[in-house]
C-alpha atoms as a PDB file:
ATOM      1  CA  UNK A   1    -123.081 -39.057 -61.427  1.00  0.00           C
ATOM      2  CA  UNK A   2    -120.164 -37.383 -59.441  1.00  0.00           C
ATOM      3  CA  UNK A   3    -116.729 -38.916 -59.098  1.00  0.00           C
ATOM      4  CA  UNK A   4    -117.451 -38.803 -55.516  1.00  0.00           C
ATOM      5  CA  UNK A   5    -120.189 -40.588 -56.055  1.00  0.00           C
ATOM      6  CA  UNK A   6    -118.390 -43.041 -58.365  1.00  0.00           C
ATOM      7  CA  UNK A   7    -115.959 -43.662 -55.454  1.00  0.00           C
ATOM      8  CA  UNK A   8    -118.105 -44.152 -52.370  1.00  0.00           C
ATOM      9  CA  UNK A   9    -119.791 -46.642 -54.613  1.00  0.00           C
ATOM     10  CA  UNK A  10    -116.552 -48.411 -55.304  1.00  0.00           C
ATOM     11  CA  UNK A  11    -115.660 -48.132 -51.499  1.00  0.00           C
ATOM     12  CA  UNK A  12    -118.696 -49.586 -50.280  1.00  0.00           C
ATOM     13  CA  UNK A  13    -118.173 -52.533 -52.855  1.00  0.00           C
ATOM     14  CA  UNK A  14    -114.396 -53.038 -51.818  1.00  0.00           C
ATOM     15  CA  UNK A  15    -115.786 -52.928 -48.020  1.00  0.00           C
ATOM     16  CA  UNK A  16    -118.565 -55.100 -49.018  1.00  0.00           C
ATOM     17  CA  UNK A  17    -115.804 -57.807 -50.845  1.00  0.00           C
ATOM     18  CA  UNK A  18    -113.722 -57.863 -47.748  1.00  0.00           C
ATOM     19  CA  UNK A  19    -116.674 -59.191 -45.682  1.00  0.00           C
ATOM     20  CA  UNK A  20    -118.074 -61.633 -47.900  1.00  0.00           C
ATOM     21  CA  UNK A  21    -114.503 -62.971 -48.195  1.00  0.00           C
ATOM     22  CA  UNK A  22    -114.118 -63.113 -44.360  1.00  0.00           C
ATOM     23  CA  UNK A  23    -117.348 -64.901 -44.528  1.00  0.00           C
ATOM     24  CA  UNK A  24    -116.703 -67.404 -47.497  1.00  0.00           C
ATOM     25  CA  UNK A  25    -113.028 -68.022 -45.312  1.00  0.00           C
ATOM     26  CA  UNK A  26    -115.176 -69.064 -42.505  1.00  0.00           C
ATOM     27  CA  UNK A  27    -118.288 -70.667 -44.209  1.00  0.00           C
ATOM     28  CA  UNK A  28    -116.495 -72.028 -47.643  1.00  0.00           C
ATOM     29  CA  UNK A  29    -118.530 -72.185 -50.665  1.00  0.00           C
ATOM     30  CA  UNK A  30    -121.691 -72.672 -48.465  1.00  0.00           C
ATOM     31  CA  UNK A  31    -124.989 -72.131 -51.223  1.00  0.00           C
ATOM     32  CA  UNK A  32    -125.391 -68.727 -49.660  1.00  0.00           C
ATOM     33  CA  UNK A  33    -121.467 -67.430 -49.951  1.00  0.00           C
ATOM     34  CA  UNK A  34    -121.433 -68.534 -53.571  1.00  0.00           C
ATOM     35  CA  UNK A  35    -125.086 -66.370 -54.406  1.00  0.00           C
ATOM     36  CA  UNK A  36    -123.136 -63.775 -51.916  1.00  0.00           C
ATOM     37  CA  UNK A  37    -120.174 -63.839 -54.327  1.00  0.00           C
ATOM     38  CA  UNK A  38    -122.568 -63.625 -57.626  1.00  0.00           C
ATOM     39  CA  UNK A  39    -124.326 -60.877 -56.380  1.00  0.00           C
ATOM     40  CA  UNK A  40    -120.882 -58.916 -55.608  1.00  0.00           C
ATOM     41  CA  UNK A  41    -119.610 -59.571 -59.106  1.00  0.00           C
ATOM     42  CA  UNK A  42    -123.176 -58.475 -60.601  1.00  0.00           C
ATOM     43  CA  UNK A  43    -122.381 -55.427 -58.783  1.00  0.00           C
ATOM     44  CA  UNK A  44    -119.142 -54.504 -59.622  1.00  0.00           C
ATOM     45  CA  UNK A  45    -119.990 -55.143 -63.421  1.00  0.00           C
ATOM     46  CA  UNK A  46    -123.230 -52.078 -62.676  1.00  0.00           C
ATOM     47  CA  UNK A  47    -120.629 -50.062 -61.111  1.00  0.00           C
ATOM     48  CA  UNK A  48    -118.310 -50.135 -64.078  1.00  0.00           C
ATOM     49  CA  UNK A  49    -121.068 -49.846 -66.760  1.00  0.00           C
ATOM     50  CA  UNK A  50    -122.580 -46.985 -64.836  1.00  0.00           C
ATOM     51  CA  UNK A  51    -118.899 -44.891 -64.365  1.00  0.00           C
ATOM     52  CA  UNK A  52    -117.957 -46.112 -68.062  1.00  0.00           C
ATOM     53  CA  UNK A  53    -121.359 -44.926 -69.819  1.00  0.00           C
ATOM     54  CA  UNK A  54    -123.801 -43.230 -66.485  1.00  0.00           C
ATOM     55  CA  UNK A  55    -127.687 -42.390 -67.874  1.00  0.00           C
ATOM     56  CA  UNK A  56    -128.891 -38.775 -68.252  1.00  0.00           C
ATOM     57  CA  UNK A  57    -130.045 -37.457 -65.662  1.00  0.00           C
ATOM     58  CA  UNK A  58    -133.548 -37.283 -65.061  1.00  0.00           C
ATOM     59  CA  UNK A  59    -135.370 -33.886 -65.542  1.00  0.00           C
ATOM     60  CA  UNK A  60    -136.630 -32.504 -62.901  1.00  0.00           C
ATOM     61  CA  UNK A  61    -135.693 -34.418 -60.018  1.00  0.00           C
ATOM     62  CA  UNK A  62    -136.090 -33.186 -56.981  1.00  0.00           C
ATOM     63  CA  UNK A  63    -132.429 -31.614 -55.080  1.00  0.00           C
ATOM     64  CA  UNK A  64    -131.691 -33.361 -51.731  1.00  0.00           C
ATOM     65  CA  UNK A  65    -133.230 -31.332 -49.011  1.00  0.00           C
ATOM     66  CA  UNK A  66    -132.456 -31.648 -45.206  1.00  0.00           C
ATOM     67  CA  UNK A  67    -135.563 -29.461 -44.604  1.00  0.00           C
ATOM     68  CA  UNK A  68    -136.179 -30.256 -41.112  1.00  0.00           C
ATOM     69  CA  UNK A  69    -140.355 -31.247 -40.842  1.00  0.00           C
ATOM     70  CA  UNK A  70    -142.101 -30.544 -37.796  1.00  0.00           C
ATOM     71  CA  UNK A  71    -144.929 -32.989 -36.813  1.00  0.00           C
ATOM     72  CA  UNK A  72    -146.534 -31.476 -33.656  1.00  0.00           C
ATOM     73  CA  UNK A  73    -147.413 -34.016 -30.675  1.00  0.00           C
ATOM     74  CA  UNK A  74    -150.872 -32.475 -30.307  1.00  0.00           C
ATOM     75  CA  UNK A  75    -154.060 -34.473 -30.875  1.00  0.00           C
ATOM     76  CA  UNK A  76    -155.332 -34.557 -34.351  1.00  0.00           C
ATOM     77  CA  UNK A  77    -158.977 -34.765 -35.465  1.00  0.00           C
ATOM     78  CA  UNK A  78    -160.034 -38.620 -34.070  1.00  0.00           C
ATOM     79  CA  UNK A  79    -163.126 -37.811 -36.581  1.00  0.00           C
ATOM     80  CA  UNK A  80    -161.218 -38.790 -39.425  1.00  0.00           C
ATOM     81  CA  UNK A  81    -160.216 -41.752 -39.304  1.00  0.00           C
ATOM     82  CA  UNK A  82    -163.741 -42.979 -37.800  1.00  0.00           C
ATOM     83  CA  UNK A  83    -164.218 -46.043 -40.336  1.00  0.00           C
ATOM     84  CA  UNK A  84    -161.128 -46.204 -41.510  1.00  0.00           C
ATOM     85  CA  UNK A  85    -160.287 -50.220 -41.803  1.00  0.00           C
ATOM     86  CA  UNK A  86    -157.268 -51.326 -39.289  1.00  0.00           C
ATOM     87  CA  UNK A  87    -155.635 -53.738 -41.838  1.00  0.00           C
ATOM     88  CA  UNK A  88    -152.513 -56.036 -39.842  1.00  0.00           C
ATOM     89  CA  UNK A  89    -154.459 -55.393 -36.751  1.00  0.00           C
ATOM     90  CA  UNK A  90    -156.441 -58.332 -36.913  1.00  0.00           C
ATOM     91  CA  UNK A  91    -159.795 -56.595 -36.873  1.00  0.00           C
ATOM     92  CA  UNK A  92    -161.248 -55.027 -39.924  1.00  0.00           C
ATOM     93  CA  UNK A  93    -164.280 -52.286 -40.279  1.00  0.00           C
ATOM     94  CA  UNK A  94    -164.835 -52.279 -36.690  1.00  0.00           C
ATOM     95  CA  UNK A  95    -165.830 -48.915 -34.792  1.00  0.00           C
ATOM     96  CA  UNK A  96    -162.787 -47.075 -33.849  1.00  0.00           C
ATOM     97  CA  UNK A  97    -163.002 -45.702 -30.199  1.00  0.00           C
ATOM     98  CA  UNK A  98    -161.126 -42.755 -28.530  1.00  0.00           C
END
């Protein structure tokens, strides 16, 4: 992991601190603020073990790409998806129709 990495981690944390404390300021120790508050200090602790002793890095993984995809608005085949179940629709194994 990159020291720039390292420190936009710590940044967002620090960023992340300041609004839980303007929260906890207006809200107290409210059940939520305090698991807020555990979770931030569960956090930190990662971010130290991970700058103090980071993993290897896993072979092979794939660079960061900003390849730009092109999905064309044309029609595709209807024919393929004929059957196809429409699950969260509220109707299952029903005919499709164009």
């Amino acid at each position: 992991m990159s020291t720039t990495e390292i420190n936009e981690l710590r940044q967002t944390i620090g960023q992340l601190r300041q609004c839980i404390g303007a929260l906890r300021s207006q809200y107290g120790d409210a059940r939520p603020i305090t698991r807020l508050v555990n979770d931030l200090d569960r956090l930190d602790l990662d971010a130290a073990d991970l700058e103090e002793s980071p993993p290897p890095p896993i072979k092979g993984a794939p660079e960061r790409r900003n390849d730009v995809i092109y999905v064309p608005d044309s029609r595709s085949d209807e024919s393929a998806w004929m059957g196809a179940q429409d699950e969260g629709l509220g109707f299952h194994s029903r005919e499709r129709t164009k």
